[in-house]
C-alpha atoms as a PDB file:
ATOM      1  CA  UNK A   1      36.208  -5.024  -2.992  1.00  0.00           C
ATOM      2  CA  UNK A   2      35.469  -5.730   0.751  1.00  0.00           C
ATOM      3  CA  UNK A   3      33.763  -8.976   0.496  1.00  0.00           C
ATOM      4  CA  UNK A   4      31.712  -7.922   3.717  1.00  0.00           C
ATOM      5  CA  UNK A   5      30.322  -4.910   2.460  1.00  0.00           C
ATOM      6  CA  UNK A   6      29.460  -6.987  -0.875  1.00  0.00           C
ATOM      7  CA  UNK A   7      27.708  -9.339   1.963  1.00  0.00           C
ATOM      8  CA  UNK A   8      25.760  -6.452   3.319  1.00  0.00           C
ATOM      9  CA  UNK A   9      24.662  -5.341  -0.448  1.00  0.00           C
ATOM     10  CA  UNK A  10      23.250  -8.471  -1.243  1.00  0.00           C
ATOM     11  CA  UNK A  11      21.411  -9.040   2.265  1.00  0.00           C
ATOM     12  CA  UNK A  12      19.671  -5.900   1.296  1.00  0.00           C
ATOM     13  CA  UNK A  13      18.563  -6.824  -1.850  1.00  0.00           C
ATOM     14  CA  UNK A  14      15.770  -8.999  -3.078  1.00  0.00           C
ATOM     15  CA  UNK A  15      16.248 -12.862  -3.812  1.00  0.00           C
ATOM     16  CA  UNK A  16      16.553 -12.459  -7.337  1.00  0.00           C
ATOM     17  CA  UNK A  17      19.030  -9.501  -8.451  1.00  0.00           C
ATOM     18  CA  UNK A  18      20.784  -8.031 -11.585  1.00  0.00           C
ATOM     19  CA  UNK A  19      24.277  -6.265 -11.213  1.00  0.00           C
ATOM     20  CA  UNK A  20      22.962  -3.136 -11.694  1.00  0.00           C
ATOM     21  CA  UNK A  21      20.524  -3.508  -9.090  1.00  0.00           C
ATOM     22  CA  UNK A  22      24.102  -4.410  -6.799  1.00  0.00           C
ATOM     23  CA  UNK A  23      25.946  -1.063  -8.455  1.00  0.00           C
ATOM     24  CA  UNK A  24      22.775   1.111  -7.506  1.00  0.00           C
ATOM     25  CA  UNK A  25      22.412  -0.623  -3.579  1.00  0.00           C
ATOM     26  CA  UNK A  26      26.700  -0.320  -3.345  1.00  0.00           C
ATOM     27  CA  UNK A  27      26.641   3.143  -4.673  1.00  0.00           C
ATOM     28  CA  UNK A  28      23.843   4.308  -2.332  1.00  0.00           C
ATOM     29  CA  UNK A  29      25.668   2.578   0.976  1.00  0.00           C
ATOM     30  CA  UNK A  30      29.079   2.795  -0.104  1.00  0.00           C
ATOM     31  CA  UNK A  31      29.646   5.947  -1.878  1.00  0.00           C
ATOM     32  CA  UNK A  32      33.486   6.400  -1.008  1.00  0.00           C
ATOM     33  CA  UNK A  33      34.155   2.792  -1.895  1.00  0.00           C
ATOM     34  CA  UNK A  34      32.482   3.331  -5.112  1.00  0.00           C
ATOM     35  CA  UNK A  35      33.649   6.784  -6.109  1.00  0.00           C
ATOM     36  CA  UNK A  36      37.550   5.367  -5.435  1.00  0.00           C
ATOM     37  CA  UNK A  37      36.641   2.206  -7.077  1.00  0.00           C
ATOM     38  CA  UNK A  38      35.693   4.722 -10.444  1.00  0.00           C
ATOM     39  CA  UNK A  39      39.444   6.792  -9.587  1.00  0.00           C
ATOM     40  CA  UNK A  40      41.015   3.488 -10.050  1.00  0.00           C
ATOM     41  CA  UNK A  41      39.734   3.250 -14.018  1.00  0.00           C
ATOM     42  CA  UNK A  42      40.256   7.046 -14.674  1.00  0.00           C
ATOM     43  CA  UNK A  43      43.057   6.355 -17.231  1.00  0.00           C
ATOM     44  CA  UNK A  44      40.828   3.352 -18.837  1.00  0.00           C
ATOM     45  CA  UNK A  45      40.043   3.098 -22.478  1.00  0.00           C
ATOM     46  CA  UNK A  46      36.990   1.338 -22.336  1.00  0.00           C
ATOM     47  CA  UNK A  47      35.378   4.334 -20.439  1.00  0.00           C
ATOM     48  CA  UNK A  48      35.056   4.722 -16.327  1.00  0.00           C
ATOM     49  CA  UNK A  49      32.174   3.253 -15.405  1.00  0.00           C
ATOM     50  CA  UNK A  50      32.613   0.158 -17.991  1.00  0.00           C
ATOM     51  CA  UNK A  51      35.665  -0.312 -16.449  1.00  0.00           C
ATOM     52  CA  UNK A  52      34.285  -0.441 -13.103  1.00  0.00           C
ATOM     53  CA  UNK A  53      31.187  -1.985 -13.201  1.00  0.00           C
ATOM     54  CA  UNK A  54      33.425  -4.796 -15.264  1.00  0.00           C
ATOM     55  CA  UNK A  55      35.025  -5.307 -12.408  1.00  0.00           C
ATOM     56  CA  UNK A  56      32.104  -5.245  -9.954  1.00  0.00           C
ATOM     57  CA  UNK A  57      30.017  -8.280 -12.457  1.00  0.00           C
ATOM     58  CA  UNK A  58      33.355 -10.318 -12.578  1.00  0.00           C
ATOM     59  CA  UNK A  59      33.908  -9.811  -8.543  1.00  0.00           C
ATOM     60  CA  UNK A  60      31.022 -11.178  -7.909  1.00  0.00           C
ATOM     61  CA  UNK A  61      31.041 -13.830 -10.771  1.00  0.00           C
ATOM     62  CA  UNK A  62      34.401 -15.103  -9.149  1.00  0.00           C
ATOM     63  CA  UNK A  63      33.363 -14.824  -5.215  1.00  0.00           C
ATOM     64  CA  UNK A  64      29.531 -16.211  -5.982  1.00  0.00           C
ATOM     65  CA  UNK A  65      29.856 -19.469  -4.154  1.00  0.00           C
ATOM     66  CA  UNK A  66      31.177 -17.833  -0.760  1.00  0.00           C
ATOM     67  CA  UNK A  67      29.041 -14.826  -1.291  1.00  0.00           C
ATOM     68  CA  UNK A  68      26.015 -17.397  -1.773  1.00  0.00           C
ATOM     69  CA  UNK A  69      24.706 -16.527  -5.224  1.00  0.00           C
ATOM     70  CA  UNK A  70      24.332 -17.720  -8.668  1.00  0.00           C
ATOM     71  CA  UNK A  71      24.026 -16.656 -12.322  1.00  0.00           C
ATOM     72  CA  UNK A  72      20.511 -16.952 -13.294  1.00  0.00           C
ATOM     73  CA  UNK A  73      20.492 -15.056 -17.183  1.00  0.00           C
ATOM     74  CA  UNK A  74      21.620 -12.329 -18.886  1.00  0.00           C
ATOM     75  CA  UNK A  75      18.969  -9.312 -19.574  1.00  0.00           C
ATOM     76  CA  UNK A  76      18.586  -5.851 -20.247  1.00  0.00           C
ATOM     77  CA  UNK A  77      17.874  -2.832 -17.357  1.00  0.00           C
ATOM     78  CA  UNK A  78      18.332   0.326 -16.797  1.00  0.00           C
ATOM     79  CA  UNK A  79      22.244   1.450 -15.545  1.00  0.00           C
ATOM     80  CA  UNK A  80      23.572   4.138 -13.339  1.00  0.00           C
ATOM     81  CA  UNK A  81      23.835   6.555 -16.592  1.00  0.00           C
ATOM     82  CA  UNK A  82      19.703   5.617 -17.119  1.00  0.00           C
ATOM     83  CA  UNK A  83      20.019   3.753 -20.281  1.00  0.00           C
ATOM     84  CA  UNK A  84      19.201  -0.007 -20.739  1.00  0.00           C
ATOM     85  CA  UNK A  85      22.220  -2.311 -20.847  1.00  0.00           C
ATOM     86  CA  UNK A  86      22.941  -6.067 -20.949  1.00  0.00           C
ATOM     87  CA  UNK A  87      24.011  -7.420 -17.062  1.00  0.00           C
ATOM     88  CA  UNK A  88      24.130 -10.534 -15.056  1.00  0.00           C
ATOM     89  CA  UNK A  89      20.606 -11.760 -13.239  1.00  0.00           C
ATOM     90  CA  UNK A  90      21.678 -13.430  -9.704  1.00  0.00           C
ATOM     91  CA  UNK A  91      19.628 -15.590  -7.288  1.00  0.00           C
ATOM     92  CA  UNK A  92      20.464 -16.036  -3.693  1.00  0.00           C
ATOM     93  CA  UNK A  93      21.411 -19.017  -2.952  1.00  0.00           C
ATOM     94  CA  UNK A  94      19.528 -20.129   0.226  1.00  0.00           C
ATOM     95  CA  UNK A  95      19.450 -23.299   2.432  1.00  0.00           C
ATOM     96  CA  UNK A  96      16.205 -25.004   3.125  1.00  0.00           C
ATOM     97  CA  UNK A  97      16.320 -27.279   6.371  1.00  0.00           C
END
């Protein structure tokens, strides 16, 4: 993943964020990205969009101390496919002076 664009994703997000939140806001800005991104995991067994949204929570799990977030909890909302599912909660990380 460009680790701009992911920049731009989260500026456009509120303070507190869950992943699917991120998919939904990616999807919407970065529909190319994220249509190739679901090509790459047409051949995986654990289904598509599992596959790829995997990959999106453990992106920004890895990257969250340059992209300037941090875990809060795990909870349940609803997913691109409109069912609830278990997914990272995120808060920005922001400087006071």
């Amino acid at each position: 993943m460009d680790k701009e664009k992911v920049k731009t994703i989260i500026s456009r997000l509120e303070c507190e964020f869950d992943s699917h939140e991120f998919i939904e806001k990616y999807l919407s800005t970065y529909e190319k990205d994220y249509v190739e991104l679901l090509y790459s995991f047409k051949d995986s067994k654990k289904g598509i969009f599992r596959a790829a949204h995997s990959k999106i929570g453990k992106y920004l799990s890895s990257n969250s101390s340059s992209l300037k977030i941090e875990k809060i909890e795990r909870g349940n909302s609803e997913n691109i496919k409109k069912y609830d599912s278990e997914n990272q909660t995120w808060k920005k990380i922001i400087k006071r002076l």
